[in-house]
Protein backbone atom coordinates (compact mmCIF):
# COMPACT_ATOMS: atom_id res chain seq x y z
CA UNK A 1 -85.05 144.06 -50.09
CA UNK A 2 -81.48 143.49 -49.25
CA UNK A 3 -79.32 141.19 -51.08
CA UNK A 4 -76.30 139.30 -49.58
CA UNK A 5 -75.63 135.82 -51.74
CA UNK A 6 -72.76 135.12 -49.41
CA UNK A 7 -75.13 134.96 -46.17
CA UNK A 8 -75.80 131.15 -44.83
CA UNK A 9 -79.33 130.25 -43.47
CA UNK A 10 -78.39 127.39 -40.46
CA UNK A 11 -81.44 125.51 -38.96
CA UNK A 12 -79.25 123.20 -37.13
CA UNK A 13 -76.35 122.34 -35.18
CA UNK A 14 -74.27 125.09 -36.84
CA UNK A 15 -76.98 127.84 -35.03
CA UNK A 16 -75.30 129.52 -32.68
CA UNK A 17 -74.96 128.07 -29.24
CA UNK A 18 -75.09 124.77 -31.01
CA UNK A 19 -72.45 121.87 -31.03
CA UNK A 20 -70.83 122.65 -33.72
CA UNK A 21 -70.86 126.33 -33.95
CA UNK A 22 -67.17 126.29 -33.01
CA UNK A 23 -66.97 124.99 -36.85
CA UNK A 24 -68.25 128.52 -38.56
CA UNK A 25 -67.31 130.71 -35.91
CA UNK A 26 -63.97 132.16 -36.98
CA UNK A 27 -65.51 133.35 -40.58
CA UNK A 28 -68.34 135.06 -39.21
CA UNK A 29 -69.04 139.01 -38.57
CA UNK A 30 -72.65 138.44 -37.80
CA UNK A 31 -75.29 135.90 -36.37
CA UNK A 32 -79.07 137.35 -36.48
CA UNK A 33 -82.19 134.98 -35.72
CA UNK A 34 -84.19 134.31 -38.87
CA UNK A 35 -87.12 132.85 -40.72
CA UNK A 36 -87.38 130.66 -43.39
CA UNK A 37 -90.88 130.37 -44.96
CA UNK A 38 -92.24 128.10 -47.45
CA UNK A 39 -90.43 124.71 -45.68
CA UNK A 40 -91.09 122.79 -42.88
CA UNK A 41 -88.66 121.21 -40.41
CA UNK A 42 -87.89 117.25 -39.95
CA UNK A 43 -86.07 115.04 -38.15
CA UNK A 44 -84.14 111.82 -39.64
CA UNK A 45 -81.88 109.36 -37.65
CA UNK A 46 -81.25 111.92 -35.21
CA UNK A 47 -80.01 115.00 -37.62
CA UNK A 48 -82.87 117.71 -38.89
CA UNK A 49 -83.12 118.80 -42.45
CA UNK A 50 -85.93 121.08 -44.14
CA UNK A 51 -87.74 120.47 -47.39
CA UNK A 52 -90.40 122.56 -49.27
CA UNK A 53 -93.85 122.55 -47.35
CA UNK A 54 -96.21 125.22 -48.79
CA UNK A 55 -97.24 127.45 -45.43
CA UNK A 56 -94.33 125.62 -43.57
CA UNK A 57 -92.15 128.07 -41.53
CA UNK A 58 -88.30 127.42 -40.12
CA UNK A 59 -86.40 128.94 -37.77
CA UNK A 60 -82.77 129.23 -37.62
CA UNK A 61 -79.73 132.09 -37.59
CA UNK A 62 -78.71 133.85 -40.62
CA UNK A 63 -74.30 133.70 -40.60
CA UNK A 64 -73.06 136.68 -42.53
CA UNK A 65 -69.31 136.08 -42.95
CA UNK A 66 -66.52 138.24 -42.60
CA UNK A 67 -65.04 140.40 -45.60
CA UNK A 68 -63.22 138.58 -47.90
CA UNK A 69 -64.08 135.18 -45.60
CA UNK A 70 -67.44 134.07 -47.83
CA UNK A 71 -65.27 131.42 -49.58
CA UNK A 72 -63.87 129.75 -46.34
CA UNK A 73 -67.38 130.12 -44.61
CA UNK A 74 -69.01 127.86 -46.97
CA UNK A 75 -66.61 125.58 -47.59
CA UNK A 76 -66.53 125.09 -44.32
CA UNK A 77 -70.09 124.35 -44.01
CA UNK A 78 -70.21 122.54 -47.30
CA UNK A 79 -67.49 120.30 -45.78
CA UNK A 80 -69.59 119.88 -42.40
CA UNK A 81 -73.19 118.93 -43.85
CA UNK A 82 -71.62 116.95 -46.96
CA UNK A 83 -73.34 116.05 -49.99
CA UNK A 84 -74.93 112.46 -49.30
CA UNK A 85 -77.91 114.00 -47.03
CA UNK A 86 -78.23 117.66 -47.77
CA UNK A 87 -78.42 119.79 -51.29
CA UNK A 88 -77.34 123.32 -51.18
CA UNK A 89 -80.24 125.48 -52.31
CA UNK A 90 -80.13 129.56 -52.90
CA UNK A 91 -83.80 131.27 -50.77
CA UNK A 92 -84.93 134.05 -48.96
CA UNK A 93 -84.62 134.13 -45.54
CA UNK A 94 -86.28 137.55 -43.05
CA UNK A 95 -83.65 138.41 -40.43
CA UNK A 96 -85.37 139.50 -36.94
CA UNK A 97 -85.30 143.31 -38.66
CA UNK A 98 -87.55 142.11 -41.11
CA UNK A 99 -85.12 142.60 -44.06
CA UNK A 100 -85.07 139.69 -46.41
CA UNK A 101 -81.84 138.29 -47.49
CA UNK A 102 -81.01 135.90 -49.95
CA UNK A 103 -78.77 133.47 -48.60
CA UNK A 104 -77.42 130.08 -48.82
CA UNK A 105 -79.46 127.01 -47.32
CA UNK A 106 -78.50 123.04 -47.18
CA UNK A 107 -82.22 121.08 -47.55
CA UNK A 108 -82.63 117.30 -47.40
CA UNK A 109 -81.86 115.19 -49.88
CA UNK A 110 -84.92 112.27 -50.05
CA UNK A 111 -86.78 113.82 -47.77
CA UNK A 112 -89.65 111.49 -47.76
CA UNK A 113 -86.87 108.64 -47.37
CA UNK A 114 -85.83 107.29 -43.76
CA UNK A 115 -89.10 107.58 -41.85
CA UNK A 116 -88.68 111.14 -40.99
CA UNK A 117 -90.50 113.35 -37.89
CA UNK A 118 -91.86 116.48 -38.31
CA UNK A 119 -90.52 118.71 -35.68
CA UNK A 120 -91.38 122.27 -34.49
CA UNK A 121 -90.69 125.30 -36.51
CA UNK A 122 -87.19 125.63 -34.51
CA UNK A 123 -84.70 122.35 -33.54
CA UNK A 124 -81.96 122.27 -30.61
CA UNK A 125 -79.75 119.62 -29.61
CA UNK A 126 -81.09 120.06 -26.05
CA UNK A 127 -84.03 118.46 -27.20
CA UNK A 128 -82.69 115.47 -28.78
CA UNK A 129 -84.53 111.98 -27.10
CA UNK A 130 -81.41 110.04 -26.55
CA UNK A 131 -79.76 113.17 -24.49
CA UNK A 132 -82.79 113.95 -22.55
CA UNK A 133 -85.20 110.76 -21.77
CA UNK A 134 -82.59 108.64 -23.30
CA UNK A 135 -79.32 108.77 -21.04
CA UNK A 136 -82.30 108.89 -18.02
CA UNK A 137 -83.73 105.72 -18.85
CA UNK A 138 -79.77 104.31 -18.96
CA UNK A 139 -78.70 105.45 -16.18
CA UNK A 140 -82.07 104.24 -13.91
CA UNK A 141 -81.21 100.37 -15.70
CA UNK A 142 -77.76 100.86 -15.11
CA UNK A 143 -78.53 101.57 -11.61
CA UNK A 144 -80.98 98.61 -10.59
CA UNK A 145 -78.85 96.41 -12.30
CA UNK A 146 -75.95 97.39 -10.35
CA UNK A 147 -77.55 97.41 -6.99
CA UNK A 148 -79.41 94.37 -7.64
CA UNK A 149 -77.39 91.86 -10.04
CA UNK A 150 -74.38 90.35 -9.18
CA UNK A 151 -71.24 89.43 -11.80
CA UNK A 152 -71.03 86.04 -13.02
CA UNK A 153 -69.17 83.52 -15.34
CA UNK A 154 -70.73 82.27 -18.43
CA UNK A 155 -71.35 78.96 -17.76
CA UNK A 156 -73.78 79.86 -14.68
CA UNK A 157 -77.04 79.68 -14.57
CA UNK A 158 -79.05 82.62 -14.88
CA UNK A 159 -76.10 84.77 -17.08
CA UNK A 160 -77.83 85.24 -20.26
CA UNK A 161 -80.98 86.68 -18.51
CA UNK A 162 -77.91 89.10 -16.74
CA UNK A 163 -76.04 89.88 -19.28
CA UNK A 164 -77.83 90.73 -22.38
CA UNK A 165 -79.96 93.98 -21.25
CA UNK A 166 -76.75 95.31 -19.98
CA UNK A 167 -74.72 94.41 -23.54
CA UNK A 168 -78.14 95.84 -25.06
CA UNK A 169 -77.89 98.78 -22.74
CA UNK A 170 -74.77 99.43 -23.60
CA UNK A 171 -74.96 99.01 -26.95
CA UNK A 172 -77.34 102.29 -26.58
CA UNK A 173 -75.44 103.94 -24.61
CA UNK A 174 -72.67 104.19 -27.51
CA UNK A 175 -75.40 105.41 -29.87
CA UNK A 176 -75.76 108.47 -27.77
CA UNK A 177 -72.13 108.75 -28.21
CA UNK A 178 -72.59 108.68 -31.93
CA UNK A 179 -75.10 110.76 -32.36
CA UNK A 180 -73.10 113.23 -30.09
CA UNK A 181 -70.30 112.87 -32.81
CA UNK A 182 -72.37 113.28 -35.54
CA UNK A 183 -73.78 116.40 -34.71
CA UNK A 184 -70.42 117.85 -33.55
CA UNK A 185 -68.39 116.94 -36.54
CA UNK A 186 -70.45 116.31 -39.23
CA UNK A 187 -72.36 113.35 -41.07
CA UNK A 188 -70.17 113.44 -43.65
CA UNK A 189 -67.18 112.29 -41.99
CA UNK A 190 -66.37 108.58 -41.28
CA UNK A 191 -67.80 107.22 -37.50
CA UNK A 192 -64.31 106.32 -36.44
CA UNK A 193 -62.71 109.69 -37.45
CA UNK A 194 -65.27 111.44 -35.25
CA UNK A 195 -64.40 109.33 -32.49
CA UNK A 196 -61.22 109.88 -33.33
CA UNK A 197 -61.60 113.71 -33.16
CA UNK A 198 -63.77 113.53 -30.16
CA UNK A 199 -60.73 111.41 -28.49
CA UNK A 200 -58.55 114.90 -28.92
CA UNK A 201 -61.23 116.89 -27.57
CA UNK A 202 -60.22 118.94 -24.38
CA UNK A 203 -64.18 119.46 -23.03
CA UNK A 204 -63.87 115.88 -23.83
CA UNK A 205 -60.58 115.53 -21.95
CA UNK A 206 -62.18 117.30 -19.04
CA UNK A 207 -65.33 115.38 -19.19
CA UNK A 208 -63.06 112.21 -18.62
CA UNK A 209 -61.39 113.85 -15.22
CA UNK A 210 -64.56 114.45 -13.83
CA UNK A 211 -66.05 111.46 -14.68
CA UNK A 212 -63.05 109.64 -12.71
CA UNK A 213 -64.06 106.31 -14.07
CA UNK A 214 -63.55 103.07 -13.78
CA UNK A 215 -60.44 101.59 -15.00
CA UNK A 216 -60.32 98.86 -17.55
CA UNK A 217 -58.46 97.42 -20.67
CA UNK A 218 -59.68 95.91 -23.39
CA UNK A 219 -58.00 94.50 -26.30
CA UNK A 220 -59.31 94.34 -30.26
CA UNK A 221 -61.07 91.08 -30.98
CA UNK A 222 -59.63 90.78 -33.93
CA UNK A 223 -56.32 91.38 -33.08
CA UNK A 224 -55.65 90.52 -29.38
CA UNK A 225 -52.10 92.73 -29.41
CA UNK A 226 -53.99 96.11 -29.81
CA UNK A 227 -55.37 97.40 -26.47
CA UNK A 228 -56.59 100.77 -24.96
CA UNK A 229 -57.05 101.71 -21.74
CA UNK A 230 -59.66 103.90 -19.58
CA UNK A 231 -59.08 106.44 -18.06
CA UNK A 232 -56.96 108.71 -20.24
CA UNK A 233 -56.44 109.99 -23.10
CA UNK A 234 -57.78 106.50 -25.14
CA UNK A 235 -60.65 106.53 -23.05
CA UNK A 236 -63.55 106.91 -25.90
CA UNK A 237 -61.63 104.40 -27.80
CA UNK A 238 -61.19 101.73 -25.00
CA UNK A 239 -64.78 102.22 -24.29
CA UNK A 240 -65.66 101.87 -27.92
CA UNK A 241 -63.38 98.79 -28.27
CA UNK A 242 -65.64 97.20 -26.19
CA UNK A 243 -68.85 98.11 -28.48
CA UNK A 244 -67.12 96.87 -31.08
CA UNK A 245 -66.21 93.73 -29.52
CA UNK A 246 -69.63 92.63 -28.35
CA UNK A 247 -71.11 93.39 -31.87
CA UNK A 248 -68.12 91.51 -33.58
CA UNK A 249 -68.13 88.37 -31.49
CA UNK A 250 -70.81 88.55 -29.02
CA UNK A 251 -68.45 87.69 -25.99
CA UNK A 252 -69.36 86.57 -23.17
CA UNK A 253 -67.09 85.31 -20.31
CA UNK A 254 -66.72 86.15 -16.54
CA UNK A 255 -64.00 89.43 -17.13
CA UNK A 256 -66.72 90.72 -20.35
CA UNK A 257 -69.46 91.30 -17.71
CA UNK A 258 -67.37 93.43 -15.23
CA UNK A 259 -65.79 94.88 -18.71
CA UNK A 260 -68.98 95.72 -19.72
CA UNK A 261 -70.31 97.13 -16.45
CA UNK A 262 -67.51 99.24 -15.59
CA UNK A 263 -67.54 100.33 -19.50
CA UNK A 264 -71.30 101.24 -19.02
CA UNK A 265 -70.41 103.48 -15.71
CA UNK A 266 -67.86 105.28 -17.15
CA UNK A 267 -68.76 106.29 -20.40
CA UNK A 268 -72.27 106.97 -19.17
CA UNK A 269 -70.83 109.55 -16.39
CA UNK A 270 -68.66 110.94 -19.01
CA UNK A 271 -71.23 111.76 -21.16
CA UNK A 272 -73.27 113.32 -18.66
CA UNK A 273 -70.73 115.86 -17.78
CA UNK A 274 -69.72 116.15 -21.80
CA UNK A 275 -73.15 116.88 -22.84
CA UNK A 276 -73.64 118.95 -19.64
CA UNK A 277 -70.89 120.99 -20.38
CA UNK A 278 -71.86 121.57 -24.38
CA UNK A 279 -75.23 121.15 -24.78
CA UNK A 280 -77.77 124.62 -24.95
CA UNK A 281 -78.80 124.04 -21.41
CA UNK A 282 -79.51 127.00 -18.78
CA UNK A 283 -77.05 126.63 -15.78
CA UNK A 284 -79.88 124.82 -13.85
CA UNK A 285 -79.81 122.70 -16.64
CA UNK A 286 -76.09 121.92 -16.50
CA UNK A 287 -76.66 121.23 -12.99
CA UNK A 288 -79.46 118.97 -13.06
CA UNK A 289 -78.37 116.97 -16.05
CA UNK A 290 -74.77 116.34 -14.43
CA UNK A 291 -75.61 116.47 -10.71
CA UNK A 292 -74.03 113.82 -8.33
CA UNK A 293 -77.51 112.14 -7.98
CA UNK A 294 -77.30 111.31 -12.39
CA UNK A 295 -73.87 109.60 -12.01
CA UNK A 296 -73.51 105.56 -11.63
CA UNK A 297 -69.89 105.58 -9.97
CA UNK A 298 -70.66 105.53 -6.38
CA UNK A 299 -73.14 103.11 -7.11
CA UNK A 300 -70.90 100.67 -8.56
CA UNK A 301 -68.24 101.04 -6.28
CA UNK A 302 -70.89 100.45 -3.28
CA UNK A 303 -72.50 97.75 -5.19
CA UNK A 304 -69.35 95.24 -6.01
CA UNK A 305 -67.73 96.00 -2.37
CA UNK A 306 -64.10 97.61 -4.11
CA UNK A 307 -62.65 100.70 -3.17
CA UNK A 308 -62.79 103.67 -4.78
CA UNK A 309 -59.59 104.52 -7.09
């Protein structure tokens, strides 16, 4: 049996090939598939966890760090799970060699809390509902609304049956954008310091210049001299500006529904070629998830008679 205390057991996003692998990377010497028995794997409010489950059985990668790194390594990871949702716990985990290593593992904390779902014996981000059937079911609303629902003013009849699925769709939409966040930087750190983060982001940067969205501005609700713009470099902000304003007033005027429609079609497109570009997903993958066809832009363009910009 082979001992190495400093060794990490990762079930998660930290795996390699995962979102936030890019966290753990520079301390590691070595990433080896392993097994975790004696827990089972869950799923709560979109981030996995493990607890005890006699006959259970996890997979994940065992991170060996480099010499003299083990400190830095997990006090990295330590600083990316934080301490609200996960309790650091010494086990044995068998590497694909079959050696068994005792190693460092983060398990939920109140794991019978927060309606969790059991999940298979290994977790990927790929897999996640809102990224898959979840950004699918936006954009095919997005798109019928846009080819079949016209912009109006407030005070016209029919708005309220117009406007609130596509403030509700929206609202999802930026849920997929937090939960993209999450798993990227970490639960433990504040939602606006992720988005923050993510703001700085070059794949992010680039995801934005394909995207080619939309312009708009939008100023804060609760201060009317703040504004951010889209596209740029304020572009997740602007678009989560508007979020923020439909869940802190509830507007609703003639320039919120074209806000909110152009917001929808360009942080949707964005985030297909984001998650695209960073998600585990074979090339065919990639290319099905952000293909032309899974994009609203020319739709909206074609739909509300403006030229392209």
């Amino acid at each position: 049996m082979s001992d190495d205390p400093e060794a990490i057991f990762v079930y998660g996003s930290l795996c390699c090939g995962e979102l936030a692998h890019w966290q753990v990377e520079p301390w590691i010497s070595r990433v080896e598939h392993a097994e975790l028995a004696g827990y089972s794997l869950y799923v709560r409010d979109g981030l996995p966890f493990i607890t005890d489950v006699p006959g259970g059985s996890v997979r994940g990668n065992l991170l060996t760090p480099m010499a003299e790194r083990a400190d830095a390594l997990r006090r990295q990871v330590q600083e990316y799970e934080g301490k609200d949702l996960y309790i650091e716990r010494r086990v044995r985990a068998k590497a694909e060699t079959g050696r068994e290593v005792e190693a460092w593992v983060y398990v939920g904390r109140s794991p019978s809390s927060g309606n969790p779902q059991l999940h298979e014996q290994q977790w990927s981000s790929a897999d996640d509902p809102l990224f898959s059937g979840g950004m699918d079911g936006i954009f095919g609303i997005a798109k019928r609304h846009l080819e079949t629902v016209r912009p109006m003013p407030a005070d016209m009849k029919g708005f309220w049956d117009a406007f609130l699925p596509i403030q509700g769709l929206y609202l999802t939409l930026c849920t997929v954008l937090e939960r993209y966040t999450a798993l990227v930087f970490g639960p433990k750190l504040e939602p606006g310091k992720r988005l923050s983060r993510l703001q700085g982001d070059s794949a992010t940067t680039a995801a934005v210049a394909r995207a080619d969205p939309p312009p708009i501005e939008v100023r804060d609700s609760r201060d009317p001299r703040k504004r951010a713009r889209a596209p740029g470099q304020s572009s997740i902000g602007a678009w989560y500006q508007v979020r923020s304003n439909l869940s802190h007033r509830g507007k609703a005027a003639f320039t919120d529904f074209e806000l909110v429609e152009r917001s929808i079609v360009g942080l949707h497109d964005t985030l297909r070629h984001l998650l695209a570009s960073q998600l585990p997903l074979t090339d065919t993958g990639q290319r099905s998830f952000a293909g032309e066809d899974r994009m609203l832009r020319a739709t909206y363009w074609q739909s509300r008679g403006a030229e392209r910009v």
